[in-house]
N, C-alpha and C. Protein backbone atom coordinates (compact mmCIF):
# COMPACT_ATOMS: atom_id res chain seq x y z
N UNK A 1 -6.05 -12.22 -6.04
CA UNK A 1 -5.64 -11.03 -6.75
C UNK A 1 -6.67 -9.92 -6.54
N UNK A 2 -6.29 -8.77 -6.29
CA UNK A 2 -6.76 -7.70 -6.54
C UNK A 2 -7.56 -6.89 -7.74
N UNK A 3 -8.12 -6.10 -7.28
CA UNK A 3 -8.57 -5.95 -8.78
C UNK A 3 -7.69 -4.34 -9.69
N UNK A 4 -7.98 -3.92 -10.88
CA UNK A 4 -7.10 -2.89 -11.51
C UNK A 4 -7.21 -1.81 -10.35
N UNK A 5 -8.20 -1.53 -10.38
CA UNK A 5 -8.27 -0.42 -9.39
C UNK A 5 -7.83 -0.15 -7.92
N UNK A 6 -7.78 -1.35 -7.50
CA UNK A 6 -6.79 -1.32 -6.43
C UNK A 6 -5.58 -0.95 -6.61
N UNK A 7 -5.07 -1.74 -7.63
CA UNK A 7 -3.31 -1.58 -8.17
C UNK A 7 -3.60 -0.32 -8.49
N UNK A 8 -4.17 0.36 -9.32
CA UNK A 8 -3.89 2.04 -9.59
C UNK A 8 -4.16 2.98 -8.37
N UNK A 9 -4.86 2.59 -7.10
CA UNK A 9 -4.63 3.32 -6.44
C UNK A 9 -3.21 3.19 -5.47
N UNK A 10 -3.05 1.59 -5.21
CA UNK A 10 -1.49 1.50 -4.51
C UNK A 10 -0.33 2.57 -5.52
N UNK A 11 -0.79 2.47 -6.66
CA UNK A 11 0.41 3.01 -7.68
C UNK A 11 0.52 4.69 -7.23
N UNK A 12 -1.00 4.77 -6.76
CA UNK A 12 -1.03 6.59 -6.92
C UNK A 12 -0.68 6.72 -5.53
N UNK A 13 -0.86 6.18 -4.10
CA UNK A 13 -0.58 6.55 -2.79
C UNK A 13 0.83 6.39 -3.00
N UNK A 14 1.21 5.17 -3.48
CA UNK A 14 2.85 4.96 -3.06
C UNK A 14 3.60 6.20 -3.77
N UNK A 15 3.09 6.87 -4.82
CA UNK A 15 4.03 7.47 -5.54
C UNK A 15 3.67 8.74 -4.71
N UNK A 16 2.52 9.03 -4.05
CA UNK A 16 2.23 10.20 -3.12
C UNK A 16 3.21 10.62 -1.89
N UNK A 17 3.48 9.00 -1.43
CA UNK A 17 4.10 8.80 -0.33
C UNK A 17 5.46 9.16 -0.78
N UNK A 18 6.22 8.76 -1.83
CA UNK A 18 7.25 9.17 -2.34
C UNK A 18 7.74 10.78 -2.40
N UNK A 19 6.57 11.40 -2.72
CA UNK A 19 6.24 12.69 -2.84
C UNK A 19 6.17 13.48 -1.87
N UNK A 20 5.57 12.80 -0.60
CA UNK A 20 5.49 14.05 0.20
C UNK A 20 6.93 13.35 1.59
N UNK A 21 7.23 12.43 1.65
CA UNK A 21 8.16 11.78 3.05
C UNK A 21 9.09 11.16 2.07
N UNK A 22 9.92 11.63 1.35
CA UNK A 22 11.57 11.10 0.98
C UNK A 22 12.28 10.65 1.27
N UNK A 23 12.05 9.59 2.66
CA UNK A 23 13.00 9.32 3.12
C UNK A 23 13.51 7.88 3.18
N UNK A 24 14.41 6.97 3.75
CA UNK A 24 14.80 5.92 3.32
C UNK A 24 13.64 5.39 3.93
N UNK A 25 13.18 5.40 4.85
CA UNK A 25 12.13 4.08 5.18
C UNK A 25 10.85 4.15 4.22
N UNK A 26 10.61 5.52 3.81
CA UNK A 26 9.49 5.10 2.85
C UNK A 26 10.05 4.64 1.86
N UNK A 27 11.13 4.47 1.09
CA UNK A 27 11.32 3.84 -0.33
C UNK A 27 11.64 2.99 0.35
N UNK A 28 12.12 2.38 1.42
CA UNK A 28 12.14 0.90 1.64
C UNK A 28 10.63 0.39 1.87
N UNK A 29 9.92 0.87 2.26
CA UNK A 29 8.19 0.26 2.62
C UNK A 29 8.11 0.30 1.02
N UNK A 30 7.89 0.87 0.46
CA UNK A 30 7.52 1.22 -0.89
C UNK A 30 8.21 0.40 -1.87
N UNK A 31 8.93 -0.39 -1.97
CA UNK A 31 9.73 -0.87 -2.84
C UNK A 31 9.42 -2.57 -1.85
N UNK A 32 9.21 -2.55 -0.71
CA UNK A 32 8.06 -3.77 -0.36
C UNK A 32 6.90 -3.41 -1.03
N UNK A 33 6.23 -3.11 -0.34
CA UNK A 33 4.81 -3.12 -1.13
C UNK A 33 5.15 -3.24 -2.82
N UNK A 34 5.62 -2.85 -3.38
CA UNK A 34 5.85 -2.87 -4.86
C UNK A 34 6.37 -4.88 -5.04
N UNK A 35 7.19 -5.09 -4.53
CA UNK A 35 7.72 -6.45 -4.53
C UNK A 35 6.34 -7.31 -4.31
N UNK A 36 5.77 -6.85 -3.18
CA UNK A 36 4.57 -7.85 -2.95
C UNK A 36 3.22 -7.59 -4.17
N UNK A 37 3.26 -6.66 -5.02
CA UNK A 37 2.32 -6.44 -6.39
C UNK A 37 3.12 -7.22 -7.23
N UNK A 38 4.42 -7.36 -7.63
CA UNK A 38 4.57 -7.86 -8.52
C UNK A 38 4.00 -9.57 -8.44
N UNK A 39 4.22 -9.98 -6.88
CA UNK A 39 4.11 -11.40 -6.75
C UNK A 39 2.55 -11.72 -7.21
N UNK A 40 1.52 -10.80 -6.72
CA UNK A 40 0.08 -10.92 -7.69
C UNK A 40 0.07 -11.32 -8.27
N UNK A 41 0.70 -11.28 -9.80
CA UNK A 41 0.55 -11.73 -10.87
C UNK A 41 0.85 -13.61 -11.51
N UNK A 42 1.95 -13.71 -10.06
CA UNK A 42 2.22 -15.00 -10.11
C UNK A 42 0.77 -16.31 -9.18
N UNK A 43 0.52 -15.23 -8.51
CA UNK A 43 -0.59 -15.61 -7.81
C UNK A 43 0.44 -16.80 -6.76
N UNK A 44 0.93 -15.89 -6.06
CA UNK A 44 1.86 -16.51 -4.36
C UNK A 44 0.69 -16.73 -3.63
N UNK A 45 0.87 -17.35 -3.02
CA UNK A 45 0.26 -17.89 -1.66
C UNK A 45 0.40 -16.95 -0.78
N UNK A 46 -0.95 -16.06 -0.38
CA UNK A 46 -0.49 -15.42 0.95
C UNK A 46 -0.24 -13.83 0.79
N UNK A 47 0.17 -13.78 -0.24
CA UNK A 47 1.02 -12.14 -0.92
C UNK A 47 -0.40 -10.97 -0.17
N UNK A 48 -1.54 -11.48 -0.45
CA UNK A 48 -2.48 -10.10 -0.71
C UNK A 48 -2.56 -9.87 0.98
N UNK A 49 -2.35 -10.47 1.99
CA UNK A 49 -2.31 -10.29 3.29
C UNK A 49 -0.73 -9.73 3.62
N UNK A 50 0.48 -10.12 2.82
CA UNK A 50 1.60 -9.36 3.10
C UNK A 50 1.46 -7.63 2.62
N UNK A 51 0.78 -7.58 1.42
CA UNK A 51 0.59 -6.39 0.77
C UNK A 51 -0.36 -5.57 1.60
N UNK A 52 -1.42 -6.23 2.37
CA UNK A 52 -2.08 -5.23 2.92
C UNK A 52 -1.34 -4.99 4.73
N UNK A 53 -0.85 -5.69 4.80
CA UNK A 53 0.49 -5.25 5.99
C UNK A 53 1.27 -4.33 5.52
N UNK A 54 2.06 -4.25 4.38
CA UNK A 54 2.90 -3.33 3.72
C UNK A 54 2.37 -1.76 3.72
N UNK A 55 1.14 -2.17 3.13
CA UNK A 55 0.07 -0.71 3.53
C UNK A 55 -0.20 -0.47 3.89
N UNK A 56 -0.36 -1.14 5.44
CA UNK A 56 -0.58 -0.38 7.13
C UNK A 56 0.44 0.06 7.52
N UNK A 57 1.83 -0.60 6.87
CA UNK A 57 3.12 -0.05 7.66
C UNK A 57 3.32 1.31 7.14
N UNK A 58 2.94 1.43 5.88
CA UNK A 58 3.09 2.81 5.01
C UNK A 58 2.30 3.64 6.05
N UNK A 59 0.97 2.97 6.22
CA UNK A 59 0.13 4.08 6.42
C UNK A 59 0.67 4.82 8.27
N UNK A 60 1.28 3.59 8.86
CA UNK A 60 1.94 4.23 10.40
C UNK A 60 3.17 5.64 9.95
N UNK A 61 3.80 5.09 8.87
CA UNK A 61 4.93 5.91 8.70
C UNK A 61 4.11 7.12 8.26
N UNK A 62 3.19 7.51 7.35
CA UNK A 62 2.25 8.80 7.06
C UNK A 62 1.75 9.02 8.30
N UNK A 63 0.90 8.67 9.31
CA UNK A 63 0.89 9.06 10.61
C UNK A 63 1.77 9.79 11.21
N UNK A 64 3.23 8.84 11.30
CA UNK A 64 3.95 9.86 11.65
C UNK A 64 4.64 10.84 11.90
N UNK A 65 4.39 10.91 10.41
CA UNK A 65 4.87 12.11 9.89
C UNK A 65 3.92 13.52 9.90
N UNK A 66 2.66 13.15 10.66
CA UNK A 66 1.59 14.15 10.57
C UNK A 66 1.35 14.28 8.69
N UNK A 67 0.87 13.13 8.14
CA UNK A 67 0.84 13.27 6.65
C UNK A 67 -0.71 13.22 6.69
N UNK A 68 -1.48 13.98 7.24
CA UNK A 68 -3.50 13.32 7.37
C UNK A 68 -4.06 13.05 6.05
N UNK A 69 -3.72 13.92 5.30
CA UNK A 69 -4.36 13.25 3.68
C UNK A 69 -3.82 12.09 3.30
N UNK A 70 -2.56 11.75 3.05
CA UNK A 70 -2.11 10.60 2.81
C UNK A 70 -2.00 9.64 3.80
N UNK A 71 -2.42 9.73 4.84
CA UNK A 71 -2.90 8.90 6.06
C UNK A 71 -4.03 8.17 6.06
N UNK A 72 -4.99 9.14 5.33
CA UNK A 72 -6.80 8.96 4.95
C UNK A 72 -6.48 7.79 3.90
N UNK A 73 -5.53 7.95 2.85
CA UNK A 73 -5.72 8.17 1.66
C UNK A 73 -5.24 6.33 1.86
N UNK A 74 -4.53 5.85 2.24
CA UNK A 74 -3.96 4.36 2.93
C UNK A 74 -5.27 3.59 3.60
N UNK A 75 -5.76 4.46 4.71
CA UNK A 75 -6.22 3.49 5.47
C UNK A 75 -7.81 3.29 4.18
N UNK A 76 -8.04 4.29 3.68
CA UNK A 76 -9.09 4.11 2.46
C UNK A 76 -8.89 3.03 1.81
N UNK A 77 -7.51 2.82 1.46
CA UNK A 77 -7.11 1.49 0.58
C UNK A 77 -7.06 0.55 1.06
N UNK A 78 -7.05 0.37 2.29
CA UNK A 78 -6.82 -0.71 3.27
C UNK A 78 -8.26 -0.91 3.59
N UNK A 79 -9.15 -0.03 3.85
CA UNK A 79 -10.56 -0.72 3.80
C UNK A 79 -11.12 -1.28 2.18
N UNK A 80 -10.70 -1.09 1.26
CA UNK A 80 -11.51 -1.09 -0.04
C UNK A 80 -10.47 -3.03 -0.24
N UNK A 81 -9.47 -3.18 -0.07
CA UNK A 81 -8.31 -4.18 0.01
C UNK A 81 -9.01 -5.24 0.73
N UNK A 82 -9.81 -4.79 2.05
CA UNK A 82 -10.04 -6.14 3.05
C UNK A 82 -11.97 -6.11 2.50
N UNK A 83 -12.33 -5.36 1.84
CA UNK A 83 -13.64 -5.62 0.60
C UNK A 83 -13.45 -6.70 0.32
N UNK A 84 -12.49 -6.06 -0.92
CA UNK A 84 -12.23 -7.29 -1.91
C UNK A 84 -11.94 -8.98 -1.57
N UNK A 85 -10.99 -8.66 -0.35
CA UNK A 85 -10.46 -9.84 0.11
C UNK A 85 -11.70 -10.58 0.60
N UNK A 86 -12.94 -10.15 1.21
CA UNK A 86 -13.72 -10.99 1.78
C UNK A 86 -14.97 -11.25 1.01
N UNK A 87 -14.73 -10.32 -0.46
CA UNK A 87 -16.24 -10.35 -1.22
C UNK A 87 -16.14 -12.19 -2.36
């Protein structure tokens, strides 16, 4: 499991991502990644390596959209994510 602060920042990019690229593939990435937080709590086997895939895929789709802040703002979470995972 992750820690709070991770989850409040997935909470604040995803809803960013929502915000600035409307389109079906981000609420489909986004509504993964959300599926794979809820499984956290059950503590799945495996989930925190699907979740941080979920958030590279986000973060390709902000790439391509020329999104650079919310591009930063992913791969930031994705380094602070593979921290945790190895501390």
């Amino acid at each position: 499991m992750f820690s709070q602060k991770i989850y409040a920042e997935i909470a604040r990019v995803t809803q960013k991502a929502l915000d600035e690229m409307p389109s079906r593939k981000t609420i489909d990435q986004v509504t993964v990644i959300l599926g794979y937080v809820q499984l956290s709590s059950r503590k799945v086997p495996g989930y925190d390596a699907e979740l941080t895939t979920a958030i590279e895929r986000l973060r390709e789709l902000a790439r391509a959209d020329n999104r650079g802040e919310l591009t930063d703002a992913l791969e930031a979470l994705g380094h602070e994510m593979d921290q945790e995972r190895t501390a």
